[in-house]
C-alpha atoms as a PDB file:
ATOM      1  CA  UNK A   1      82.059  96.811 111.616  1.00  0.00           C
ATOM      2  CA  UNK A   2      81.863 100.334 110.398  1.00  0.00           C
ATOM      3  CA  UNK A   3      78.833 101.326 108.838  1.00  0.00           C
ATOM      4  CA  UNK A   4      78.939 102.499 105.082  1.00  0.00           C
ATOM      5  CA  UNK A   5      78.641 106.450 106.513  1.00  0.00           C
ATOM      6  CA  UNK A   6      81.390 105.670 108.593  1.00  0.00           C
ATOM      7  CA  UNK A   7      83.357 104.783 105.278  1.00  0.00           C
ATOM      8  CA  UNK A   8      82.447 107.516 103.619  1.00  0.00           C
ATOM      9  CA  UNK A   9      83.638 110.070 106.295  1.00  0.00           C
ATOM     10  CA  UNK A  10      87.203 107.949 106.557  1.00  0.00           C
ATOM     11  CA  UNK A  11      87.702 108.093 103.011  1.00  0.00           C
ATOM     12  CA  UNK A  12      86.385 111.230 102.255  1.00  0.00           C
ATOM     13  CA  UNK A  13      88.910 112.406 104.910  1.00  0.00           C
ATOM     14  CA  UNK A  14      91.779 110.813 103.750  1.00  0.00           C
ATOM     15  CA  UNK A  15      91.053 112.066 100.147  1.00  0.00           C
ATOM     16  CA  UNK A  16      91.073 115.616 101.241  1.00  0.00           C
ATOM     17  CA  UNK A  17      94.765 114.623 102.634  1.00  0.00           C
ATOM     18  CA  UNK A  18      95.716 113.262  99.439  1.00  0.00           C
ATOM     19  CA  UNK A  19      94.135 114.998  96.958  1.00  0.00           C
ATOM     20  CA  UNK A  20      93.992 118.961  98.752  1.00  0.00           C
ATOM     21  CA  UNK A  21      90.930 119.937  98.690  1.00  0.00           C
ATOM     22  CA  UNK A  22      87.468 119.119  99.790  1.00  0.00           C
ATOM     23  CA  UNK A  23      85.878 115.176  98.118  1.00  0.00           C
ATOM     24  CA  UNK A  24      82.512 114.284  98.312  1.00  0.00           C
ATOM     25  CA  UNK A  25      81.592 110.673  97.660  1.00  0.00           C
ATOM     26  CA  UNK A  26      78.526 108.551  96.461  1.00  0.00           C
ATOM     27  CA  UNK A  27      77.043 105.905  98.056  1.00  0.00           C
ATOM     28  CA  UNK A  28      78.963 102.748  98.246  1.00  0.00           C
ATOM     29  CA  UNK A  29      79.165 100.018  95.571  1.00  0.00           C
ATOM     30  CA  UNK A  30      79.987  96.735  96.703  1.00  0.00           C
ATOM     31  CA  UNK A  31      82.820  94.750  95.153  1.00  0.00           C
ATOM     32  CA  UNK A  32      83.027  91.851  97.960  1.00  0.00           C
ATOM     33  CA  UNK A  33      86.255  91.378  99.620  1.00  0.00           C
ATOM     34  CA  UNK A  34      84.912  87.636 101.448  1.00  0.00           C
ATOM     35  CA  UNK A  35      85.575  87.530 105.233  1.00  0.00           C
ATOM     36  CA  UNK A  36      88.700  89.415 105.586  1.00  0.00           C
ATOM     37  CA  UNK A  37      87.982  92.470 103.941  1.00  0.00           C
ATOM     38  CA  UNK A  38      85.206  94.939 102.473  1.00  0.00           C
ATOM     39  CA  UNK A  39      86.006  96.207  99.542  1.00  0.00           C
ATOM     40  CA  UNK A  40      83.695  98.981  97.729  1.00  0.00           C
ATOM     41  CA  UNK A  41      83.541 101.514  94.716  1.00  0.00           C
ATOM     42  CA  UNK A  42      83.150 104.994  95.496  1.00  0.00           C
ATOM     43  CA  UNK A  43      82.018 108.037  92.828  1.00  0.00           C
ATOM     44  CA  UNK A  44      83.465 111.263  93.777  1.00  0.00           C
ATOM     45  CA  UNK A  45      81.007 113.372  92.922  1.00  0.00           C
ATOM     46  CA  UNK A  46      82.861 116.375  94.254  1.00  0.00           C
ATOM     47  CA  UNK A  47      86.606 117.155  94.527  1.00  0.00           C
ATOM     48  CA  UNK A  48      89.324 119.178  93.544  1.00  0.00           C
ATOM     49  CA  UNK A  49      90.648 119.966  90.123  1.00  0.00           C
ATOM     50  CA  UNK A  50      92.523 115.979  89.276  1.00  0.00           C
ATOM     51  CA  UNK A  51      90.612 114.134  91.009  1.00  0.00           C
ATOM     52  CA  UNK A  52      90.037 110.645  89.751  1.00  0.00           C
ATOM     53  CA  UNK A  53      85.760 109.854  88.785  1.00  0.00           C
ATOM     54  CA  UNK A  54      85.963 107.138  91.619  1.00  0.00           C
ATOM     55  CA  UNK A  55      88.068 105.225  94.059  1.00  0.00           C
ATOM     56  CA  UNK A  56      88.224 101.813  95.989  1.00  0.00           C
ATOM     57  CA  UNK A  57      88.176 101.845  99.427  1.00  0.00           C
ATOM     58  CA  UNK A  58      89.300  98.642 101.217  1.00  0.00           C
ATOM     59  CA  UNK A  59      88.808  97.865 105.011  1.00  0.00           C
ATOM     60  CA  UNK A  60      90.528  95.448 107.173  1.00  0.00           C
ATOM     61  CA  UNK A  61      87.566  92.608 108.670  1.00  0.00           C
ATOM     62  CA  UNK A  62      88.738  90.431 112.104  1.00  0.00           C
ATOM     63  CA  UNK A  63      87.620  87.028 111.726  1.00  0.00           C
ATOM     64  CA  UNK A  64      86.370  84.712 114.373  1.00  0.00           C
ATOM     65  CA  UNK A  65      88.829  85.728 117.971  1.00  0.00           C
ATOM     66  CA  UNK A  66      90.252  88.477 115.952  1.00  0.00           C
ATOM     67  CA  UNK A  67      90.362  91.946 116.765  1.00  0.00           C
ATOM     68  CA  UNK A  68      92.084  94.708 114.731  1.00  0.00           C
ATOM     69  CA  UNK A  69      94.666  96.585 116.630  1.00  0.00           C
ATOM     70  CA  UNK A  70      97.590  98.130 114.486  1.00  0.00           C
ATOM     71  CA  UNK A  71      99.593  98.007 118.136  1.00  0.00           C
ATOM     72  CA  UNK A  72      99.945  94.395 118.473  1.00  0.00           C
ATOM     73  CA  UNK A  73     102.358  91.937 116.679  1.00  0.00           C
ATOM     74  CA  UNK A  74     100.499  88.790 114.631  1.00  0.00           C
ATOM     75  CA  UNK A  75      98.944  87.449 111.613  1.00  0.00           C
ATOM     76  CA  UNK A  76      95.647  89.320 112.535  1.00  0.00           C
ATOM     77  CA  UNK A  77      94.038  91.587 110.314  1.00  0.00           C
ATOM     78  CA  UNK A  78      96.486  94.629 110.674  1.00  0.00           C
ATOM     79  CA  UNK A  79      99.119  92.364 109.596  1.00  0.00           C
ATOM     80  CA  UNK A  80      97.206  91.516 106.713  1.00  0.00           C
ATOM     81  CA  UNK A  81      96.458  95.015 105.919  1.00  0.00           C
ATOM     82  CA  UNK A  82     100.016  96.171 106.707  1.00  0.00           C
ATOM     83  CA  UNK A  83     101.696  93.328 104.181  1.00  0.00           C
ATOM     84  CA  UNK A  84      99.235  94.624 101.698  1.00  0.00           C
ATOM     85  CA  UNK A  85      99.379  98.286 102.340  1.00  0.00           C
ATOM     86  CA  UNK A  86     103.442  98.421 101.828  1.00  0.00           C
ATOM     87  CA  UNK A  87     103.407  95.909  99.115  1.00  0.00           C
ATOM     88  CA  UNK A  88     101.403  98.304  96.953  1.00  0.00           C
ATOM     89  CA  UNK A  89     103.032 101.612  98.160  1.00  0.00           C
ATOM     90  CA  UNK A  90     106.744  99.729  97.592  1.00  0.00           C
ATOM     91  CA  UNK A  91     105.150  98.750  94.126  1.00  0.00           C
ATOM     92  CA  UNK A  92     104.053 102.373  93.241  1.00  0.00           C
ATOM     93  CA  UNK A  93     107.549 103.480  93.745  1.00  0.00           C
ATOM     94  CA  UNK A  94     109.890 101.126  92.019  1.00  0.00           C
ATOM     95  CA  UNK A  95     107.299  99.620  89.544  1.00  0.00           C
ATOM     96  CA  UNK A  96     107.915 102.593  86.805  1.00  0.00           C
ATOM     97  CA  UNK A  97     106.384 102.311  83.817  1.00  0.00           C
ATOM     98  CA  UNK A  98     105.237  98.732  84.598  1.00  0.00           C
ATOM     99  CA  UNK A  99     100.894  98.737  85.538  1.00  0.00           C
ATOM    100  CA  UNK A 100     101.840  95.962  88.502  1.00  0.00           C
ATOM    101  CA  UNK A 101      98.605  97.174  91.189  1.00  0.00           C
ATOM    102  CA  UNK A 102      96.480  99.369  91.782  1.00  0.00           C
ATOM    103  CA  UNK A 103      98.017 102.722  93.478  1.00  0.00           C
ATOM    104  CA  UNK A 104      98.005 103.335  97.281  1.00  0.00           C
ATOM    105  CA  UNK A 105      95.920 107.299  97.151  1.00  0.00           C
ATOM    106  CA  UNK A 106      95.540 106.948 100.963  1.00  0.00           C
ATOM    107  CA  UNK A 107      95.907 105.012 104.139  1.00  0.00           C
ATOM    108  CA  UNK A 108      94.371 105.577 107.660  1.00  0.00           C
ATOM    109  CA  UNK A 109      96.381 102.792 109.952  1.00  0.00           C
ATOM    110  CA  UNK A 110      94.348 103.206 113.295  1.00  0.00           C
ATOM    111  CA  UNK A 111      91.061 102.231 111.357  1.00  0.00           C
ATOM    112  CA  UNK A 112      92.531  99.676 108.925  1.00  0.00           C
ATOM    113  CA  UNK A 113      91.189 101.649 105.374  1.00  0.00           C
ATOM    114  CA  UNK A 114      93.229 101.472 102.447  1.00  0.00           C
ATOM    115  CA  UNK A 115      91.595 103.993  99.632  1.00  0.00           C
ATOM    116  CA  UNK A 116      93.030 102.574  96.087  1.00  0.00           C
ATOM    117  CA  UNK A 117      92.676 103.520  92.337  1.00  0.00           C
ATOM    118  CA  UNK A 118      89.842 102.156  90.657  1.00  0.00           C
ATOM    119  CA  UNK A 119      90.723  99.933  88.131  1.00  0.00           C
ATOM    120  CA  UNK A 120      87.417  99.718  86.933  1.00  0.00           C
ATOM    121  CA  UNK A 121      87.690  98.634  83.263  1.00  0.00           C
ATOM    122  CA  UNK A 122      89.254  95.919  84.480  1.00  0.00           C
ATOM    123  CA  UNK A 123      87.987  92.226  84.025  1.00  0.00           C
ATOM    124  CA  UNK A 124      88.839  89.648  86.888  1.00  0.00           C
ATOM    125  CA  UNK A 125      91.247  87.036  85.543  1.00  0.00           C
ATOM    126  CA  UNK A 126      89.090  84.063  87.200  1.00  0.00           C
ATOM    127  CA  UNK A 127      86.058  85.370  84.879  1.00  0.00           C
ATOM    128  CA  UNK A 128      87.987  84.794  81.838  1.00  0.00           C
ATOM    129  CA  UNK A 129      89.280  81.428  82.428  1.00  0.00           C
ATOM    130  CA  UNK A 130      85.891  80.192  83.342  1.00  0.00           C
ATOM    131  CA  UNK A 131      84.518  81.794  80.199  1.00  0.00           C
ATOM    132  CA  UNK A 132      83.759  80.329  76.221  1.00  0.00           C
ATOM    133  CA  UNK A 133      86.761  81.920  74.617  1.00  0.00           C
ATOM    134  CA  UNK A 134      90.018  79.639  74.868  1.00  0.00           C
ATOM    135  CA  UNK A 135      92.574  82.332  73.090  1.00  0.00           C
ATOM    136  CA  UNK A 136      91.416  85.127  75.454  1.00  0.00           C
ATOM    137  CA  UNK A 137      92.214  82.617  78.174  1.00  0.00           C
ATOM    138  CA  UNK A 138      95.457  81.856  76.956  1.00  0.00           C
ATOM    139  CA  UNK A 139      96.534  85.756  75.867  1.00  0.00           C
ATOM    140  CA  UNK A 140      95.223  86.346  79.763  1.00  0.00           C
ATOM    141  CA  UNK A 141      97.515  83.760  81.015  1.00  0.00           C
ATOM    142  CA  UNK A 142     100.000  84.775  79.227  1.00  0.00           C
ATOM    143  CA  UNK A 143      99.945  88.680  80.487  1.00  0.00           C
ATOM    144  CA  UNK A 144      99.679  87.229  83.936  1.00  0.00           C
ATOM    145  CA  UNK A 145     103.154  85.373  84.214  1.00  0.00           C
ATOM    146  CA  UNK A 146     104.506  88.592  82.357  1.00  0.00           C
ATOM    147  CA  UNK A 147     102.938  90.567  85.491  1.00  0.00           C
ATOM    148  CA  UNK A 148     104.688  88.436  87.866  1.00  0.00           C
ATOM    149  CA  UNK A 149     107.832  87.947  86.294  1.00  0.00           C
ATOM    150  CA  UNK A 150     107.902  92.431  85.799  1.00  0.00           C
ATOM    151  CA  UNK A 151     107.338  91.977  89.741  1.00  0.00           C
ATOM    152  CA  UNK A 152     110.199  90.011  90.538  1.00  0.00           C
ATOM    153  CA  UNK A 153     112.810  91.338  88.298  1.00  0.00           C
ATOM    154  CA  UNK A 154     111.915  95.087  89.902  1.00  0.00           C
ATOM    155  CA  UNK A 155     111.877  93.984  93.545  1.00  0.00           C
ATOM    156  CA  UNK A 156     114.875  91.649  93.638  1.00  0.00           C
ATOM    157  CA  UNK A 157     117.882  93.484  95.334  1.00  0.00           C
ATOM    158  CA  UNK A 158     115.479  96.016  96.912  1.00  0.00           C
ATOM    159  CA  UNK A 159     113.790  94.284 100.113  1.00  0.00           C
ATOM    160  CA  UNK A 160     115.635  97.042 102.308  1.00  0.00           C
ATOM    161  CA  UNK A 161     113.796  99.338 100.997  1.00  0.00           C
ATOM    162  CA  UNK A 162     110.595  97.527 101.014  1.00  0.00           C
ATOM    163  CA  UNK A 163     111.337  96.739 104.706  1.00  0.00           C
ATOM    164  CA  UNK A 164     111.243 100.896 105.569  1.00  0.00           C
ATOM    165  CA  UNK A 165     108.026 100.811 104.070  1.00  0.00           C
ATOM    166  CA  UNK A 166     106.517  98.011 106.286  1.00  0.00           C
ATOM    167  CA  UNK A 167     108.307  98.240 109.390  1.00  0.00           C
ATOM    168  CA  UNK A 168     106.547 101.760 109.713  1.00  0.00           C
ATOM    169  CA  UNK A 169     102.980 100.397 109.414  1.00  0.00           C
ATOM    170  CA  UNK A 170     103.471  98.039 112.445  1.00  0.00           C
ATOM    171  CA  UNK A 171     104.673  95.383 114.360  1.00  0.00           C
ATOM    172  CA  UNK A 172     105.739  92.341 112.217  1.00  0.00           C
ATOM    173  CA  UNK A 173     104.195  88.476 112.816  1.00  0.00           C
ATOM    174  CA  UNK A 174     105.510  86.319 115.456  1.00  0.00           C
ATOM    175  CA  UNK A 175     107.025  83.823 113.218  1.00  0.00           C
ATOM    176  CA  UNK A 176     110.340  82.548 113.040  1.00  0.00           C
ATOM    177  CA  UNK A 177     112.002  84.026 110.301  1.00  0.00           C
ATOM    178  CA  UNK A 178     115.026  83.387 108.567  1.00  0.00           C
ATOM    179  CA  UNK A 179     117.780  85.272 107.363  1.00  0.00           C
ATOM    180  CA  UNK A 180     117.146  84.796 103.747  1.00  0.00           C
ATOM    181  CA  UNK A 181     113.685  85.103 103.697  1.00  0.00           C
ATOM    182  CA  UNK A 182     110.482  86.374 105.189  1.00  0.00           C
ATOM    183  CA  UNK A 183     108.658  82.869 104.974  1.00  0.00           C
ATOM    184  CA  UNK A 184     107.174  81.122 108.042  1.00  0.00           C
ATOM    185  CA  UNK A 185     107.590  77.948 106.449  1.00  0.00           C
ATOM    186  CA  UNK A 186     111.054  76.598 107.312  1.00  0.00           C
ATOM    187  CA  UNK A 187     112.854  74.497 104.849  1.00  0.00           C
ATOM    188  CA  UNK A 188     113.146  71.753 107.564  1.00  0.00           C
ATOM    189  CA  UNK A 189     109.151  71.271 107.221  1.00  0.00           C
ATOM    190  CA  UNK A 190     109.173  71.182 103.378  1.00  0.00           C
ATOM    191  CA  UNK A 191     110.890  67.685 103.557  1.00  0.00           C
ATOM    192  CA  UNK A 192     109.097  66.209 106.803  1.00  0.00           C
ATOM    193  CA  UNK A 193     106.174  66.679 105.299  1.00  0.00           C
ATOM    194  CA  UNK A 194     106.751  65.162 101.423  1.00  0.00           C
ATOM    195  CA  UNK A 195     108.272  62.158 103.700  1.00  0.00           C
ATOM    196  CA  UNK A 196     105.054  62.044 105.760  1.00  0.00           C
ATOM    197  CA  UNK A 197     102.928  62.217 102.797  1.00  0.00           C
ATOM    198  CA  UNK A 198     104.875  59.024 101.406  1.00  0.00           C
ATOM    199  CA  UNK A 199     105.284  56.902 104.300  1.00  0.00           C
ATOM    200  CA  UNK A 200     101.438  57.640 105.117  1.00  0.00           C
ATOM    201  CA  UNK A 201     100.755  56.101 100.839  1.00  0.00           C
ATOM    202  CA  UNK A 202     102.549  53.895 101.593  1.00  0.00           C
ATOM    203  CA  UNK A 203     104.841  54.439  98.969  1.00  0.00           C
ATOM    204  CA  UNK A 204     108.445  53.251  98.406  1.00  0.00           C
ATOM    205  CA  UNK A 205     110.544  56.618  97.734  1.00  0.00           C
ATOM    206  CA  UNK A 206     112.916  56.317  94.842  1.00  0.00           C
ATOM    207  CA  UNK A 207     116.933  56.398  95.471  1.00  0.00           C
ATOM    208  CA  UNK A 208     118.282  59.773  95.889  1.00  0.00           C
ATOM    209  CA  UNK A 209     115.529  61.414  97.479  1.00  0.00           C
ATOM    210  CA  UNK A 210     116.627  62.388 100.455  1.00  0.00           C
ATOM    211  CA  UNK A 211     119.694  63.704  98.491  1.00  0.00           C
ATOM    212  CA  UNK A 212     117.025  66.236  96.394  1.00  0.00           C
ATOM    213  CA  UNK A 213     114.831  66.937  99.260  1.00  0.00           C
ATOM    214  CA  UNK A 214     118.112  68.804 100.662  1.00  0.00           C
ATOM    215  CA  UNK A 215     118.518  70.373  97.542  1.00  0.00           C
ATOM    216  CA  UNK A 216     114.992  71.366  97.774  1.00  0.00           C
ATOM    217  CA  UNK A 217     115.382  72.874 101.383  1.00  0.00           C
ATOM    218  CA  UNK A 218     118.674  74.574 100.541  1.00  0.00           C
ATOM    219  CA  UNK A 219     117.212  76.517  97.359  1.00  0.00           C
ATOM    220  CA  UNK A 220     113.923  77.576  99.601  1.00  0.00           C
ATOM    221  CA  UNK A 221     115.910  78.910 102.571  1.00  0.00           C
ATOM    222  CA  UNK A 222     118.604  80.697 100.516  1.00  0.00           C
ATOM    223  CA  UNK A 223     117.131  81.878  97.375  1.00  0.00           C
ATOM    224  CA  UNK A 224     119.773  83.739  96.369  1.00  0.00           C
ATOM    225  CA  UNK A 225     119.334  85.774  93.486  1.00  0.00           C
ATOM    226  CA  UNK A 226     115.745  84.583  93.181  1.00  0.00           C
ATOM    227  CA  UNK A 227     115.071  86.537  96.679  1.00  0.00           C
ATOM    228  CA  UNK A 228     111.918  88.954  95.464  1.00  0.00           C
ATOM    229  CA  UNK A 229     108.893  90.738  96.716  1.00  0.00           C
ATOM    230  CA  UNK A 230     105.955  87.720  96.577  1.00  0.00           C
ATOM    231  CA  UNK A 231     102.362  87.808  96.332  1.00  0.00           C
ATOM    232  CA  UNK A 232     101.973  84.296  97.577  1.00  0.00           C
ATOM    233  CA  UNK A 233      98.515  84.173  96.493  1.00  0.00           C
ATOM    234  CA  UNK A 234      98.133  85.115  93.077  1.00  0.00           C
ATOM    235  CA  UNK A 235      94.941  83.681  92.583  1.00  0.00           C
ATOM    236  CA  UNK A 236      93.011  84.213  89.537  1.00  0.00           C
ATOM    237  CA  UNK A 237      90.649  86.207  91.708  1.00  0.00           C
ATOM    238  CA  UNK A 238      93.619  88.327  92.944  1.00  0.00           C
ATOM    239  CA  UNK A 239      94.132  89.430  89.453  1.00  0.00           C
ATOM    240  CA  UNK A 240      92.314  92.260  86.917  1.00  0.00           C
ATOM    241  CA  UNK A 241      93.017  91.943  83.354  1.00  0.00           C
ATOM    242  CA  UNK A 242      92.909  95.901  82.305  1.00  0.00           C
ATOM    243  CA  UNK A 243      93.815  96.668  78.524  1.00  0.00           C
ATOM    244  CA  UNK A 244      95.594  93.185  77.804  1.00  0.00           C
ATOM    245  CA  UNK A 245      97.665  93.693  81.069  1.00  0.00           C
ATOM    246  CA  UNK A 246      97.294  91.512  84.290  1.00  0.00           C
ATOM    247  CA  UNK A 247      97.146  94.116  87.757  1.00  0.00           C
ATOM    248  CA  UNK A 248      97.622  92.029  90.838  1.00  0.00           C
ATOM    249  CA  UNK A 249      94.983  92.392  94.337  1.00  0.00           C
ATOM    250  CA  UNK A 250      95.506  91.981  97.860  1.00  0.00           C
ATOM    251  CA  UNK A 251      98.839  91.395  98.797  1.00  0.00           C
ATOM    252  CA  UNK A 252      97.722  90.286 102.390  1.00  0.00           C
ATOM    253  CA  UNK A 253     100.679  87.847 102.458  1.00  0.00           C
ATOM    254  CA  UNK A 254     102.769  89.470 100.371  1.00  0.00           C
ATOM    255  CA  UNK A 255     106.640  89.130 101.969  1.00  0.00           C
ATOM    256  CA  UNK A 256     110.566  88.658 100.343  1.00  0.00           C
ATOM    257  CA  UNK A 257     111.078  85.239  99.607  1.00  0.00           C
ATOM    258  CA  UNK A 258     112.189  83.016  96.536  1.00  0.00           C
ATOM    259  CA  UNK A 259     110.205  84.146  93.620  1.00  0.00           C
ATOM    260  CA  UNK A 260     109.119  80.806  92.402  1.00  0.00           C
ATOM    261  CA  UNK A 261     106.968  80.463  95.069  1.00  0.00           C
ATOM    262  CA  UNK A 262     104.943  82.849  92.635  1.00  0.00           C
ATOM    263  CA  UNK A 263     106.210  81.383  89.744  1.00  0.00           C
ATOM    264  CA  UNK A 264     104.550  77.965  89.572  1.00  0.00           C
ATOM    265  CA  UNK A 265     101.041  78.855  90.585  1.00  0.00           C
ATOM    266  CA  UNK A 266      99.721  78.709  86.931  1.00  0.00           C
ATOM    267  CA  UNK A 267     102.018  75.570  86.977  1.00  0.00           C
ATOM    268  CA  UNK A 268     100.231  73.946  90.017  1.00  0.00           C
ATOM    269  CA  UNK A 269      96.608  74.940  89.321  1.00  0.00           C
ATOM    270  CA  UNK A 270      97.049  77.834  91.760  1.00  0.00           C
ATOM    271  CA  UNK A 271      97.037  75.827  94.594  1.00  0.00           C
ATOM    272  CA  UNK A 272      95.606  77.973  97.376  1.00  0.00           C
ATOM    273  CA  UNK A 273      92.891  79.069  95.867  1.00  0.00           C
ATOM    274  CA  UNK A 274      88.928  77.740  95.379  1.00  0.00           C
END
């Protein structure tokens, strides 16, 4: 794990890349990141004329076997940095006027460090549904599905051009994909598994099921129009509310696939999530 000087010389590098001219940064702030990422706040306290007051620098974490090599295929922490690296960077660029995610300032792929804006003012959407005030819940809610929905409607049609973005980072996962989408959750498994579940509760399926379990299957593996760019974790804690907007975090599983996969997480009580 690289120590927080180590950081500091990484991103201090990469912001004299991006920014063209010399940065010098404070001492880290920790934000957290759990056990797949560090993620800290950064003052520059030195930099050229336009530089923003501070910047979040992310770093990809191996867990358990892991190791982080950018050269190998998988869903190890390159991967994860990778999906989350070109899902903000294909954001930035066909977002326009729309506040989706933080911007992408920097990248440095052989030591898995993303530097990011600093959304600062922003208030994570998990605090405000777990606080007193109902309406602010509600209005945050609200500004969430809006974020989601903005996402969709400006990524579908465009996956070739997010593919550029991410097939240039690094090797893809070894998962079966399909032609329609990115998922590694075949259609095929949706309904073997809801007829597991019943036959292990011992309950007696109603007439017709198998008929909409098909129907099911059919709309996941061809989403048709509904084919967008996905967060497929947009967890309250994945979320900033900043000036009665919603940004989205860590795409680290972001992919193409059928946008209500997205869609019904408020729905379902966000259902991979603590």
């Amino acid at each position: 794990m690289f120590a927080e000087s180590q950081i500091k010389i990484v991103g201090e590098r990469l912001l004299f890349d991006a920014l063209g001219g010399r940065v010098r940064l404070s001492a880290e702030t920790p934000l957290g990141g759990g056990d797949r990422s560090t993620v800290s706040r950064f003052q520059i306290l030195d930099g050229p004329a336009g530089a923003p007051a501070s910047v979040v620098i992310k770093r990809a974490l191996a867990t358990g076997t892991e190791s982080y090599d950018p050269a190998i295929a998988g869903t190890g922490p390159a991967w994860r940095l990778f999906n989350d690296w070109a899902a903000l960077q294909f954001l930035n660029e066909v977002a326009g006027d729309a506040a989706l995610a933080p911007r992408v300032l920097a990248g440095d792929w052989g030591t898995g460090v993303l530097v990011l804006e600093d959304l600062r003012s922003g208030i994570g959407l998990h605090e405000i549904l777990l606080g007193a005030d109902p309406a602010a819940a509600e209005d945050a809610l609200v500004a969430y599905s809006v974020t989601l929905g903005r996402m969709h409607a400006r990524t579908i049609g465009k996956r070739g051009a997010y593919r550029q973005i991410r097939d240039a980072l690094g090797p893809p996962a070894h998962v079966a994909v399909s032609t329609a989408t990115e998922s590694s959750i075949q259609a095929e498994q949706l309904a073997d598994a809801f007829r597991l579940t019943v036959d292990t509760l011992g309950v007696m399926p109603a007439t017709g099921l198998d008929g909409e379990l098909a129907a099911v299957a059919t709309a996941w593996a061809h989403p048709g129009p509904f084919l967008a760019l996905v967060h497929s974790d947009p967890c309250p804690d994945n979320c900033l509310s900043v000036h009665s907007t919603v940004q989205l975090l860590d795409f680290e599983f972001a992919r193409f696939d059928h946008a209500l996969i997205d869609g019904v997480y408020g729905r379902m009580h966000f259902p991979s999530c603590w």
